[in-house]
N, C-alpha and C. Protein backbone atom coordinates (compact mmCIF):
# COMPACT_ATOMS: atom_id res chain seq x y z
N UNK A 1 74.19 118.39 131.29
CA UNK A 1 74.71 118.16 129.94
C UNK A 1 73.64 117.50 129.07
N UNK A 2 72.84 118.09 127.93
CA UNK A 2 72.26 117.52 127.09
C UNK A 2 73.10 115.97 126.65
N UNK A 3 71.76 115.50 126.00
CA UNK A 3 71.86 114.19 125.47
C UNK A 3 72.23 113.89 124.03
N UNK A 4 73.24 113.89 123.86
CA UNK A 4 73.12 113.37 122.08
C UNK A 4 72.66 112.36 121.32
N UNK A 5 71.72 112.61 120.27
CA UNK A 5 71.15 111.49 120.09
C UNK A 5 71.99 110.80 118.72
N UNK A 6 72.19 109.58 118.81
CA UNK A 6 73.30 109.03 117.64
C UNK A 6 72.89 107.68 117.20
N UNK A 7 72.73 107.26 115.89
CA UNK A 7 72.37 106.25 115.41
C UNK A 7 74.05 105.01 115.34
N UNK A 8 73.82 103.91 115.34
CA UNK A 8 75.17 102.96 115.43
C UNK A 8 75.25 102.15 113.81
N UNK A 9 76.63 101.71 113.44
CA UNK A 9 76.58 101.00 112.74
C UNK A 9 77.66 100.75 112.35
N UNK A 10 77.71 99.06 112.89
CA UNK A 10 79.08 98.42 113.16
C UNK A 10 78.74 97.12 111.97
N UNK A 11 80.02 96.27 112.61
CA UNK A 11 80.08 95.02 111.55
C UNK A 11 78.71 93.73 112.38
N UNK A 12 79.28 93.35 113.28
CA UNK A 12 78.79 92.64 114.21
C UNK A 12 78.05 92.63 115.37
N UNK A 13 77.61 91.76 116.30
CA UNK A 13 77.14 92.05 117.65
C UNK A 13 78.07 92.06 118.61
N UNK A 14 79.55 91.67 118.59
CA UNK A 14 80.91 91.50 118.98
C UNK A 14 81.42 93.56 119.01
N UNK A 15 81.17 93.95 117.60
CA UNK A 15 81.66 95.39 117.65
C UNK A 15 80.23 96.62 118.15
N UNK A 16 79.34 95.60 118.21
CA UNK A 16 77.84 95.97 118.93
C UNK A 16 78.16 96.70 120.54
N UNK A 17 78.73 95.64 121.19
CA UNK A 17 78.82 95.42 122.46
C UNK A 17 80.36 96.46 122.74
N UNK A 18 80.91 96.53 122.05
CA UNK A 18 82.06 97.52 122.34
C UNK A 18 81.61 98.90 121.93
N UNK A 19 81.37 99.20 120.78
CA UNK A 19 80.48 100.57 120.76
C UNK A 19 79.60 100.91 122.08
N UNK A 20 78.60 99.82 122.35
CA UNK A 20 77.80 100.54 123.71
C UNK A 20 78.42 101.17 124.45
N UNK A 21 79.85 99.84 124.84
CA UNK A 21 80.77 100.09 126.11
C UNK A 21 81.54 101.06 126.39
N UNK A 22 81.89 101.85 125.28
CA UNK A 22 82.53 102.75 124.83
C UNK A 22 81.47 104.00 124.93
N UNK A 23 80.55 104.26 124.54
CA UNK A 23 79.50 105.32 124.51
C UNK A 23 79.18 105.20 126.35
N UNK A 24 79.00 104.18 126.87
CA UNK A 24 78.28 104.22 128.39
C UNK A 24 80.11 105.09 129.31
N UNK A 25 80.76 104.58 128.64
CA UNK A 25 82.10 105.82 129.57
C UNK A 25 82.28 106.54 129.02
N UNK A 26 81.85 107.12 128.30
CA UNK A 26 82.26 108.70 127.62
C UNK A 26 81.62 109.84 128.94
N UNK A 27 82.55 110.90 128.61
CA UNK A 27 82.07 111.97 129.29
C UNK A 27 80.81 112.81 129.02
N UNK A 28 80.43 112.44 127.24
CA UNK A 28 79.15 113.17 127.10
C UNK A 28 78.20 112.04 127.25
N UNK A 29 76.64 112.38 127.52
CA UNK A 29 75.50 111.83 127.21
C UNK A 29 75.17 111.52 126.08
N UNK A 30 75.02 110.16 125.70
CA UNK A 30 74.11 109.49 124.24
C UNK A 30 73.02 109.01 124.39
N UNK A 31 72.31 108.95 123.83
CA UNK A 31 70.85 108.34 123.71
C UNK A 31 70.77 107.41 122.49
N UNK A 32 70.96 106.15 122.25
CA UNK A 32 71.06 105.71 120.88
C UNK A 32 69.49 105.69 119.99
N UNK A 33 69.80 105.60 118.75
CA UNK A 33 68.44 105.42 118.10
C UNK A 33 68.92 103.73 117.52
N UNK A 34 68.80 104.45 115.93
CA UNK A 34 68.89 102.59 115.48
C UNK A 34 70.20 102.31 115.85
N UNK A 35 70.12 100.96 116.09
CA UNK A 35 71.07 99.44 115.62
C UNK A 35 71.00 99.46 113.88
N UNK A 36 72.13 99.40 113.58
CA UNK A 36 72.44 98.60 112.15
C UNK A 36 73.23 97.69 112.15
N UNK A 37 73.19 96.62 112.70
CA UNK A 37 74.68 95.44 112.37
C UNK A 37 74.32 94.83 110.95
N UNK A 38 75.66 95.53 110.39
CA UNK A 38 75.87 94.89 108.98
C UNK A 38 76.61 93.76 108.64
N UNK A 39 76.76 92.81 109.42
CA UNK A 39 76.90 91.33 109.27
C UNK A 39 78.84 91.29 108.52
N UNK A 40 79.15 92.02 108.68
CA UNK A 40 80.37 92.82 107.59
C UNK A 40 80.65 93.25 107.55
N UNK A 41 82.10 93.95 106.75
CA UNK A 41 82.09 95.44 106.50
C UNK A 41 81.71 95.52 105.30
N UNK A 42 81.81 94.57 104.57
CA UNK A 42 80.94 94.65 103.04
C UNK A 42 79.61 95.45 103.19
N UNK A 43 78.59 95.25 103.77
CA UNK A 43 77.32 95.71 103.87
C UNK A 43 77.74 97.23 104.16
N UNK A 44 78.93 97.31 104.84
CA UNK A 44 78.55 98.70 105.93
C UNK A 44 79.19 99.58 104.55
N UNK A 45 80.34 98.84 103.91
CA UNK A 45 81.20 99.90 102.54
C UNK A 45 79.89 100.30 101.64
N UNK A 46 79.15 99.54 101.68
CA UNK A 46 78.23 99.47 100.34
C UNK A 46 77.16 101.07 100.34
N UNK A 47 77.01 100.90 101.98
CA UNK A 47 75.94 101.86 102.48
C UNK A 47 76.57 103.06 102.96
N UNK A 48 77.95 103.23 103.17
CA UNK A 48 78.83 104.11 103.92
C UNK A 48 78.35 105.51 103.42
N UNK A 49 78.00 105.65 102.06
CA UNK A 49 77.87 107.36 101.49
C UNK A 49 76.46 107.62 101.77
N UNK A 50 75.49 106.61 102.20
CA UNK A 50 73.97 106.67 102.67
C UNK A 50 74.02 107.42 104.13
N UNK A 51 74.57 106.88 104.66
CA UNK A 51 74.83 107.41 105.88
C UNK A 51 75.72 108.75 106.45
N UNK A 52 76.17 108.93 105.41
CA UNK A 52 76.97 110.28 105.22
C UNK A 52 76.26 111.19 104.93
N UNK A 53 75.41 110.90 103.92
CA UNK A 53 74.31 111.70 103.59
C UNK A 53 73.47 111.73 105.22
N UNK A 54 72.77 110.87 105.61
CA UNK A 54 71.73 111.15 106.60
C UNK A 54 72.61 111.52 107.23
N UNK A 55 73.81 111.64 108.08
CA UNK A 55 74.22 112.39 109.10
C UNK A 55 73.60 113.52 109.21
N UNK A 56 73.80 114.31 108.27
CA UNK A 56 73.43 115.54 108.22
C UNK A 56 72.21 115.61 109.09
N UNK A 57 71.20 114.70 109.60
CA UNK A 57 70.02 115.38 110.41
C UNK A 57 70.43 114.49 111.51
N UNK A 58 71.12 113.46 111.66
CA UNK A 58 71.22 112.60 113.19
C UNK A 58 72.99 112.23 112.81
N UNK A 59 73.55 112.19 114.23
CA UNK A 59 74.74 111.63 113.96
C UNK A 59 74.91 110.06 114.12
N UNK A 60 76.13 109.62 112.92
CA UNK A 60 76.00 108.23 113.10
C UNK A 60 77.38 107.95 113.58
N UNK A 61 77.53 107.20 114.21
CA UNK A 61 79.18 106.41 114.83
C UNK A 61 79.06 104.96 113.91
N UNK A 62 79.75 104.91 112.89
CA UNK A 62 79.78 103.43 112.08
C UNK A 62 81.86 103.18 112.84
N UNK A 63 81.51 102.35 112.99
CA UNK A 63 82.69 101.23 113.52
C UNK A 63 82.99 100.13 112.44
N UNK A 64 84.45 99.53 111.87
CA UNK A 64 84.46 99.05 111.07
C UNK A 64 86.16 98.56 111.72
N UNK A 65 86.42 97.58 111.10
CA UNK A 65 87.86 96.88 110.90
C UNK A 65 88.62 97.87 110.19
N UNK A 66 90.39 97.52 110.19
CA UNK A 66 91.03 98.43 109.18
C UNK A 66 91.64 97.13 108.54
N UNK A 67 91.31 95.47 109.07
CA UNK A 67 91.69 94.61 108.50
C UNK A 67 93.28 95.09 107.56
N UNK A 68 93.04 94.58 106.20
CA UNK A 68 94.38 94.73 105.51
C UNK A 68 94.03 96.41 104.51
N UNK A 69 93.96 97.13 105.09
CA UNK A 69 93.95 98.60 104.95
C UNK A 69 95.09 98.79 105.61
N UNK A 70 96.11 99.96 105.17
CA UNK A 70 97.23 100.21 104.93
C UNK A 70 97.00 101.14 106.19
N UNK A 71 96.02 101.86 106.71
CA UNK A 71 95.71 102.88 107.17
C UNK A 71 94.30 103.35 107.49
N UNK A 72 93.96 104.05 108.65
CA UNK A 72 92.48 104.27 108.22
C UNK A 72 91.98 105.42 107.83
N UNK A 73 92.78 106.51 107.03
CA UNK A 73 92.48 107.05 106.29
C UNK A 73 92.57 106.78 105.37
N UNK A 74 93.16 106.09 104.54
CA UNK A 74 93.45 105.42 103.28
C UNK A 74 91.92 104.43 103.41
N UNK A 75 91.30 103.72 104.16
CA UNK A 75 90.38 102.89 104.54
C UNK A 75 88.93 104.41 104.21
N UNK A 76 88.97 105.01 104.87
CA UNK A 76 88.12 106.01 104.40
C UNK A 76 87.97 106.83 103.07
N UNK A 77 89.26 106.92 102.72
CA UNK A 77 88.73 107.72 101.28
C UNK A 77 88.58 106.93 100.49
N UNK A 78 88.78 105.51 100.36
CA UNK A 78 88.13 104.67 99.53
C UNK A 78 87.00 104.26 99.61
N UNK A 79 86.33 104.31 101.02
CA UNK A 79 85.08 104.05 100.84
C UNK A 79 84.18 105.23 100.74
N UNK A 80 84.62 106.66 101.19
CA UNK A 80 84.07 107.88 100.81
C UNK A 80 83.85 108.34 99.60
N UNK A 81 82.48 108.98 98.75
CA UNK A 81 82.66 109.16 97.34
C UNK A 81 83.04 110.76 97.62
N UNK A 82 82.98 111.51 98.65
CA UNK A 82 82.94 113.05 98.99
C UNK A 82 83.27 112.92 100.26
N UNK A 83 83.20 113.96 101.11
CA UNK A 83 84.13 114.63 102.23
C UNK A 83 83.47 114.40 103.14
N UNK A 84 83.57 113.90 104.08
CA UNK A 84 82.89 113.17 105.41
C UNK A 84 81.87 114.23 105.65
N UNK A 85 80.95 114.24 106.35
CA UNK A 85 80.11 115.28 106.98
C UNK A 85 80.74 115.29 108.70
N UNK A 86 80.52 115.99 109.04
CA UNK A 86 81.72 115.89 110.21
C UNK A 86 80.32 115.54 111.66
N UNK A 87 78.82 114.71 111.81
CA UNK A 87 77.80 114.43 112.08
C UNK A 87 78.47 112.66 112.03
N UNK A 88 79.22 112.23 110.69
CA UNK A 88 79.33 111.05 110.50
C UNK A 88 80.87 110.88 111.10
N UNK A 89 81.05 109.89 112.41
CA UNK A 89 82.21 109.57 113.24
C UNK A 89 82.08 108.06 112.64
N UNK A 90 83.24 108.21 111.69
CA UNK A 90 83.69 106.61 111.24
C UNK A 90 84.92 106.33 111.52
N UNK A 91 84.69 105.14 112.84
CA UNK A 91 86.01 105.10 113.48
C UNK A 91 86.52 103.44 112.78
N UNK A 92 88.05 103.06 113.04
CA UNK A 92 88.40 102.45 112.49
C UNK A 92 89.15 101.53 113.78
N UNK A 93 88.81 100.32 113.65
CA UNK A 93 89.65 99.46 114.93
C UNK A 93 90.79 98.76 113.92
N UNK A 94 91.99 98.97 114.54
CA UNK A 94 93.15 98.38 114.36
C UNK A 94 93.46 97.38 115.03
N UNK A 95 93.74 96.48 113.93
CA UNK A 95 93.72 95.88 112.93
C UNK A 95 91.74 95.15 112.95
N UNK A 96 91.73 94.66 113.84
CA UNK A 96 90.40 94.34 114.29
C UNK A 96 90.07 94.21 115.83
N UNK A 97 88.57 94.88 116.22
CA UNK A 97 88.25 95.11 117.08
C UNK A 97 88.64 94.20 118.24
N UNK A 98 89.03 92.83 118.18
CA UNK A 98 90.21 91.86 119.51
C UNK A 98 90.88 92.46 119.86
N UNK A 99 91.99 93.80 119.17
CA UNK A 99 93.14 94.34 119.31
C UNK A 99 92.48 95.32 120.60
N UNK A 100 91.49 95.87 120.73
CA UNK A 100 90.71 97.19 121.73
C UNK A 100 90.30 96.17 122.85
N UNK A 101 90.46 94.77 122.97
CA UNK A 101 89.46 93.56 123.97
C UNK A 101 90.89 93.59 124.43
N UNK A 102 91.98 93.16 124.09
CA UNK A 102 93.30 92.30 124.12
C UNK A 102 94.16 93.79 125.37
N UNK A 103 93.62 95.20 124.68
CA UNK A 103 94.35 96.55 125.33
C UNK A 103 94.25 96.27 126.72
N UNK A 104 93.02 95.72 127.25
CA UNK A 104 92.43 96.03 128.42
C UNK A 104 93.21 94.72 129.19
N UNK A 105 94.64 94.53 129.20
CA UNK A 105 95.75 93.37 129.31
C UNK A 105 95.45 92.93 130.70
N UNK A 106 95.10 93.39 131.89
CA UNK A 106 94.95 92.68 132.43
C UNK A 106 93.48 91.93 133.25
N UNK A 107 92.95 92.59 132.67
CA UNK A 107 91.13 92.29 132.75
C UNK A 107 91.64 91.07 131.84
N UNK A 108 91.92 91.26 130.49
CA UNK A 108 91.92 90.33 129.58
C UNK A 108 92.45 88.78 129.80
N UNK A 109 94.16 89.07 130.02
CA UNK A 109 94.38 88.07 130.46
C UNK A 109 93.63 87.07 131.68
N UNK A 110 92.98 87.85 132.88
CA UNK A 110 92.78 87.14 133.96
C UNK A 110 91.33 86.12 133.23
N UNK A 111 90.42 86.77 132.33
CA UNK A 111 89.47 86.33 131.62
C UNK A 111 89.70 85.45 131.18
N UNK A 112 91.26 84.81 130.44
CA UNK A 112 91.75 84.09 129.50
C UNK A 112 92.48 83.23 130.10
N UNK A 113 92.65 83.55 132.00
CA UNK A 113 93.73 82.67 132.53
C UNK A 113 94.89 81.94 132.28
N UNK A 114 95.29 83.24 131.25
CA UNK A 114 97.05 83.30 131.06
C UNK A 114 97.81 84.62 131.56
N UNK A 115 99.04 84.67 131.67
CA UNK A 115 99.94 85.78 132.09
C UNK A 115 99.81 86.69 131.31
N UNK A 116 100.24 87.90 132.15
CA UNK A 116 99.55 89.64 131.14
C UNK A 116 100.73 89.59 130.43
N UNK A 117 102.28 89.24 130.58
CA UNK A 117 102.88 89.72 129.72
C UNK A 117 102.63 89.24 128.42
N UNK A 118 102.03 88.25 128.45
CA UNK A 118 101.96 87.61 126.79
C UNK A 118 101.36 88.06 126.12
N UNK A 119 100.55 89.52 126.45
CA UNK A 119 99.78 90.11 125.61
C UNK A 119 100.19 91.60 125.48
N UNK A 120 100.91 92.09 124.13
CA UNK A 120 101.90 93.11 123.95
C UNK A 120 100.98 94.32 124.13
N UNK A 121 101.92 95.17 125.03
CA UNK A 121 101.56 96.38 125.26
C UNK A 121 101.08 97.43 124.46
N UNK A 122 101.28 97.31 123.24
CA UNK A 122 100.82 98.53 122.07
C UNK A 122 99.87 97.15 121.36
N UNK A 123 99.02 97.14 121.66
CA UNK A 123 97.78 96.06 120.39
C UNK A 123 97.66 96.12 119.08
N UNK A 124 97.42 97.40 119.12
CA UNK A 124 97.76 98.04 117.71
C UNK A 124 98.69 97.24 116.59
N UNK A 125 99.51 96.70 117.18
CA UNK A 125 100.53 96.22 116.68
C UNK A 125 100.80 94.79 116.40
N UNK A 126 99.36 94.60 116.90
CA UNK A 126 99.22 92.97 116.45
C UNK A 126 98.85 92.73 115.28
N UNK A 127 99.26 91.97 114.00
CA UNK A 127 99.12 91.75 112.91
C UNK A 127 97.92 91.31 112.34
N UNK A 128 97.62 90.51 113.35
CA UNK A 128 96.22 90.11 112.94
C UNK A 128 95.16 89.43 114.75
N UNK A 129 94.91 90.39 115.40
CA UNK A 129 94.80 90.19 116.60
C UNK A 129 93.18 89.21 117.04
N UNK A 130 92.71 88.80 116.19
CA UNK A 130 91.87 87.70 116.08
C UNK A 130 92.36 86.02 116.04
N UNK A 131 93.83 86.25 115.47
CA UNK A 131 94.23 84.73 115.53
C UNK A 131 95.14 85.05 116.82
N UNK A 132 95.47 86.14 117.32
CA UNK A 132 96.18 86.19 118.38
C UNK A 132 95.40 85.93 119.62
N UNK A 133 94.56 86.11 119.47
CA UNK A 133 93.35 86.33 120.87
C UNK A 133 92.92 84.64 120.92
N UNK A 134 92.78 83.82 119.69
CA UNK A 134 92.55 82.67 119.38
C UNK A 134 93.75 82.12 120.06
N UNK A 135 94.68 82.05 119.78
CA UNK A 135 95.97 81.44 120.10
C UNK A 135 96.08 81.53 121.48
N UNK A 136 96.07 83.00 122.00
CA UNK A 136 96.12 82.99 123.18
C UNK A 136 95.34 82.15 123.84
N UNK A 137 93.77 82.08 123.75
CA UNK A 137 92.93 80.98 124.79
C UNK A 137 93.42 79.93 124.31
N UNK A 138 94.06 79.49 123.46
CA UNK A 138 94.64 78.27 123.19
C UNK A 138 95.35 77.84 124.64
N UNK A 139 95.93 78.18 125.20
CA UNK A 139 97.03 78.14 126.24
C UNK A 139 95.90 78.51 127.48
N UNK A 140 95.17 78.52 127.48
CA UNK A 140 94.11 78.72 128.79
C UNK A 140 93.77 77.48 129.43
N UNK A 141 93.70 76.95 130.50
CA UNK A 141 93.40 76.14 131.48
C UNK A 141 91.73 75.97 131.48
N UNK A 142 91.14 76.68 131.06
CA UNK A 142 89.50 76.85 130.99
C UNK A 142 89.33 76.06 129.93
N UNK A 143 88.81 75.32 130.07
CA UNK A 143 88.28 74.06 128.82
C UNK A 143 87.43 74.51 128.21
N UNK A 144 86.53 75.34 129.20
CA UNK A 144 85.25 75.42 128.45
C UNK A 144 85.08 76.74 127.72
N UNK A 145 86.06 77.64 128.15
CA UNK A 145 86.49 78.73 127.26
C UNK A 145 87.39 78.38 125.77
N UNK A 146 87.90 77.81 126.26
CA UNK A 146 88.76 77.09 125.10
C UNK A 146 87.61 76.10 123.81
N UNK A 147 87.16 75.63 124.25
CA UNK A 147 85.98 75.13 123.78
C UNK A 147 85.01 76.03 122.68
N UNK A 148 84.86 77.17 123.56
CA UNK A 148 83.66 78.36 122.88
C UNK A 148 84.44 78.77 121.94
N UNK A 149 85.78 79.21 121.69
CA UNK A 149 86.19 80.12 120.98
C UNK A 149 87.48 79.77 120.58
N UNK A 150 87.81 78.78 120.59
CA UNK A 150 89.13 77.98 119.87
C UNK A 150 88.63 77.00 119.17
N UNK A 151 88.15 77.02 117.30
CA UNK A 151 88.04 76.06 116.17
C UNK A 151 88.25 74.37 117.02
N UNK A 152 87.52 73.75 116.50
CA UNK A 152 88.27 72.39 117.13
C UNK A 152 88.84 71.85 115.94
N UNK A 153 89.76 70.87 116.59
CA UNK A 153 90.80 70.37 115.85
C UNK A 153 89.97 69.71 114.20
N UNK A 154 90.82 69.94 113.48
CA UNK A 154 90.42 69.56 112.30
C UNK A 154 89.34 70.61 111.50
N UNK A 155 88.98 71.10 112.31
CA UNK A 155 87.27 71.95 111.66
C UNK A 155 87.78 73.12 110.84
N UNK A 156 86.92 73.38 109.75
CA UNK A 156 87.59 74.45 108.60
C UNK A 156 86.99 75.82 109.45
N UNK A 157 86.73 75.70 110.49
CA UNK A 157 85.79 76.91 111.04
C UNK A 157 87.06 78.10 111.16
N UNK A 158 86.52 79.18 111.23
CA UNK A 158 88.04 80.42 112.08
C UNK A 158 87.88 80.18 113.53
N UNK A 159 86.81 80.36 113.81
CA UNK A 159 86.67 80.62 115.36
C UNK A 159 85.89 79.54 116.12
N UNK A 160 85.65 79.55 117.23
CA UNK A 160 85.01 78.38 118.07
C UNK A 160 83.33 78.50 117.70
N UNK A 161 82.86 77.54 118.41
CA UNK A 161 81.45 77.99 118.36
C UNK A 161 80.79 79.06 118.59
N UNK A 162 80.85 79.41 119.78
CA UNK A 162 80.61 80.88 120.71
C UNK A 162 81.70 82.03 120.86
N UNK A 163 82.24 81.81 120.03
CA UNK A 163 83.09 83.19 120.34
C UNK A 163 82.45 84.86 120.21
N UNK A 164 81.99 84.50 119.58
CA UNK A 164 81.24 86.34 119.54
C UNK A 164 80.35 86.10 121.16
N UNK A 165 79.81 85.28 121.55
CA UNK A 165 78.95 84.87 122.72
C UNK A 165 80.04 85.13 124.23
N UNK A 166 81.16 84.35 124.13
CA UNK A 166 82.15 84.48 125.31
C UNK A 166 82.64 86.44 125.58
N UNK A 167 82.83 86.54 123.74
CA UNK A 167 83.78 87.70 123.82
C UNK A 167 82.83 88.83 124.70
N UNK A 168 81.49 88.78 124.38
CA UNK A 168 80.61 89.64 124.03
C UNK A 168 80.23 90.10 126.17
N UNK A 169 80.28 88.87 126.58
CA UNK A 169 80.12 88.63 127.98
C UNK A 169 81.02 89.59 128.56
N UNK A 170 82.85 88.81 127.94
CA UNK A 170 83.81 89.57 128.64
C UNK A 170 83.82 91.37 128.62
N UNK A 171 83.24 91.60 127.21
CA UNK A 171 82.89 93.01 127.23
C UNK A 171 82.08 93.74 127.86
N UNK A 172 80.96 92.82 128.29
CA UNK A 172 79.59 93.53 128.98
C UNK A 172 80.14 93.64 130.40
N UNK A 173 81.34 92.30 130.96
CA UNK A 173 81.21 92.33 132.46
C UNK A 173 82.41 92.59 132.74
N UNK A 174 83.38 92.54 131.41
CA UNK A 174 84.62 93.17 132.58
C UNK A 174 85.24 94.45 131.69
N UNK A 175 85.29 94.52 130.39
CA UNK A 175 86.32 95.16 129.56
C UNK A 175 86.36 96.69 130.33
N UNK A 176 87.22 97.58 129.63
CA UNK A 176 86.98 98.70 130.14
C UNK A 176 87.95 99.51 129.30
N UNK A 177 87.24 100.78 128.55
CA UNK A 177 87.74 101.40 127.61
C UNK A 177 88.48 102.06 128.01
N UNK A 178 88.45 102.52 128.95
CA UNK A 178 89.22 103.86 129.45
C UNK A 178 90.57 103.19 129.78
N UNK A 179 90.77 102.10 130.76
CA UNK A 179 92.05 101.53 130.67
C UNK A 179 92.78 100.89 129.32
N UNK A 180 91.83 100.46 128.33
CA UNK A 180 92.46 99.98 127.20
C UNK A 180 92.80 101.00 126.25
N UNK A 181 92.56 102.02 126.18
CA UNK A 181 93.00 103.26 125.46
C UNK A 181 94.07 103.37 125.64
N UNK A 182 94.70 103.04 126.86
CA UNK A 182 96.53 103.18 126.76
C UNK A 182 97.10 102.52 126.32
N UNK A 183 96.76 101.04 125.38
CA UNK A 183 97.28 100.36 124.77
C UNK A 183 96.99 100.63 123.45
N UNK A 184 96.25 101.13 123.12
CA UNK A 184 95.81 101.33 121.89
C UNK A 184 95.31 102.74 121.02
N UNK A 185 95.94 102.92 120.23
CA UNK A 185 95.98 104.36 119.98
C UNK A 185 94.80 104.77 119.31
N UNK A 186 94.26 103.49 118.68
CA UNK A 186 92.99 103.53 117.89
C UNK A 186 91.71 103.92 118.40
N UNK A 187 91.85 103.27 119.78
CA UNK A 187 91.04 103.09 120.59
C UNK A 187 90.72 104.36 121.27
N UNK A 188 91.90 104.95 121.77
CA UNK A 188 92.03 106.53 122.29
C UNK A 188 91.52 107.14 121.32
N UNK A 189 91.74 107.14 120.00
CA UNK A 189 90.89 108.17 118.99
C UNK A 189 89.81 108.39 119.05
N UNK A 190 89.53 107.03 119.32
CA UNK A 190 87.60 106.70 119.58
C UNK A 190 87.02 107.78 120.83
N UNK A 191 87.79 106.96 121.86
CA UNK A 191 87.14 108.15 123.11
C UNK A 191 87.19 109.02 122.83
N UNK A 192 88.08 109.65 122.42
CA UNK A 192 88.47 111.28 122.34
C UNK A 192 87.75 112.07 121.63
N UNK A 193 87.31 111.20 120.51
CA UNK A 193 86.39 111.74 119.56
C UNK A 193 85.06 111.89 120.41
N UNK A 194 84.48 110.76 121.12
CA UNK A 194 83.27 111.14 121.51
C UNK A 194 83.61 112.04 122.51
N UNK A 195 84.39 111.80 123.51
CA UNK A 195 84.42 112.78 124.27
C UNK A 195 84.01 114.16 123.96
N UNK A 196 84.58 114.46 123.05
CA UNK A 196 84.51 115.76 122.86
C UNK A 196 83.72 115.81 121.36
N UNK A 197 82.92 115.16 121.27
CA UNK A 197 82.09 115.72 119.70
C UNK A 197 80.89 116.54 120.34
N UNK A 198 80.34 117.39 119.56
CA UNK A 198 79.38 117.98 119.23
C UNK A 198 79.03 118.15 117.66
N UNK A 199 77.41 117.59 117.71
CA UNK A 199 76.95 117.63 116.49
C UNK A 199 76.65 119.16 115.66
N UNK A 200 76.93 119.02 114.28
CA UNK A 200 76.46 120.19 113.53
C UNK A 200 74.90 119.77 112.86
N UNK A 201 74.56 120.84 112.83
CA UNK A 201 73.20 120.57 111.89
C UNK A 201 72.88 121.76 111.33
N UNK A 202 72.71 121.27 109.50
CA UNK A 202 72.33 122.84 108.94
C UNK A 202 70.80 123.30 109.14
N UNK A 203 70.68 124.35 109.34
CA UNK A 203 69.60 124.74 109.11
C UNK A 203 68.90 124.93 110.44
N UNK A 204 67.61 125.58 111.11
CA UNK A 204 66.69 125.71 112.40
C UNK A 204 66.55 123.96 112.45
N UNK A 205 66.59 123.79 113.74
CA UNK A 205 66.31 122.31 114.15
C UNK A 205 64.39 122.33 115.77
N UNK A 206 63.46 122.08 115.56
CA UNK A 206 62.98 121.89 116.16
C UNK A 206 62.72 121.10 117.43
C-alpha cells in the first residue's frame, strides 16, 4: 500500500498528539510533512481558505474544536469562502477534543483512577467535555495528577499547570482510537475518513 503524504494542522500540541494517534491506526499509510499548531482555532479560521487552496497539490487534515458551533457543518461553511477541495479533510471534534480522550472510558478512567461508569457512554454528548475531564480528576486519588491538571484553588487559570503535558502522555501511552470511536461519533468520522481517503490531484503529478 503506497504512502500518503499529508500535511497537519490542528489547534494545539494536545490535538497534535491525537491526530498522530489517530493517523499511526489507520488502515492506510501516512507520511507526514509539516506541523502547523495554530495555538487556536483563531489562527487556524484565519488561514482555513489558504490551505484549501494548497490542498490541491498535498493533502491537509486540519483538526479543530466545534466548541459552541451548532454543528460541524455549520462550523465549516462559515469558515469556508468556497467548496472544500475534497485533498482538504477538516475534521471537527465534538464538542472538544477531551470528548475523543474521555471515549476511550476505560483506558481513561483507569488513567484518572475513578470508576468507568462516571464517564457517559456517547461523549459526544458532553456539553463542554474539558470542564468534565477537569471535574472528573477532581475526584482522583492521584495528587499529583490532580495537581497537573486541576486549576488550584483560587487561581483564575482554566486548567492545571500541565495539563496539555499529563493529557498528551495519556495519549501517547495509553489512548486508543479505534476503541474510542464507539463512543464517539465524531471520532468514527475521523477514522473512517482516513481510512478510506484517497487523494485527488489535478493535473500529471511527477
Amino acid at each position: 500500500m503506497p504512502e500518503i503524504c499529508i500535511n497537519l494542522v490542528f489547534e494545539d500540541a494536545l490535538h497534535g498528539a491525537v491526530i498522530g494517534k489517530i493517523l499511526a491506526a489507520s488502515r492506510q499509510r501516512y507520511l507526514v510533512g509539516l506541523r502547523y499548531n495554530g495555538g487556536g482555532f483563531g489562527w487556524i479560521q484565519r488561514r482555513i481558505n489558504g490551505f484549501n487552496n494548497a490542498a490541491k497539490g498535498m493533502p491537509y487534515l486540519v483538526l479543530t474544536d466545534l466548541d459552541r458551533h451548532e454543528c460541524a457543518p455549520a462550523l465549516i461553511g462559515a469558515w469556508l469562502a468556497g467548496p472544500r477541495h475534497h485533498n482538504l479533510l477538516l475534521r471537527v471534534a465534538v464538542r472538544q477534543v477531551e470528548a475523543w480522550l474521555l471515549a476511550c472510558r476505560r483506558d481513561f478512567a483507569h488513567f484518572a483512577g475513578v470508576q468507568e461508569h462516571l464517564i457517559p457512554p456517547d461523549a459526544d454528548r458532553i456539553a463542554n467535555s474539558k470542564e468534565f475531564l477537569i471535574d472528573l480528576v477532581r475526584r482522583s486519588r492521584n495528587s499529583s495528577l490532580r495537581s497537573d491538571i486541576v486549576p488550584a484553588r483560587g487561581s483564575t487559570a482554566k486548567v492545571g499547570p500541565n495539563y496539555n503535558g499529563r493529557l498528551i502522555s495519556f495519549v501517547e501511552r495509553h489512548w486508543d482510537p479505534i476503541a474510542a470511536k464507539e463512543c464517539s461519533l465524531s471520532l468514527r468520522k475521523v477514522v473512517e475518513a482516513l481510512d478510506a481517503f484517497e487523494p485527488v490531484f489535478e493535473g500529471p503529478r511527477n
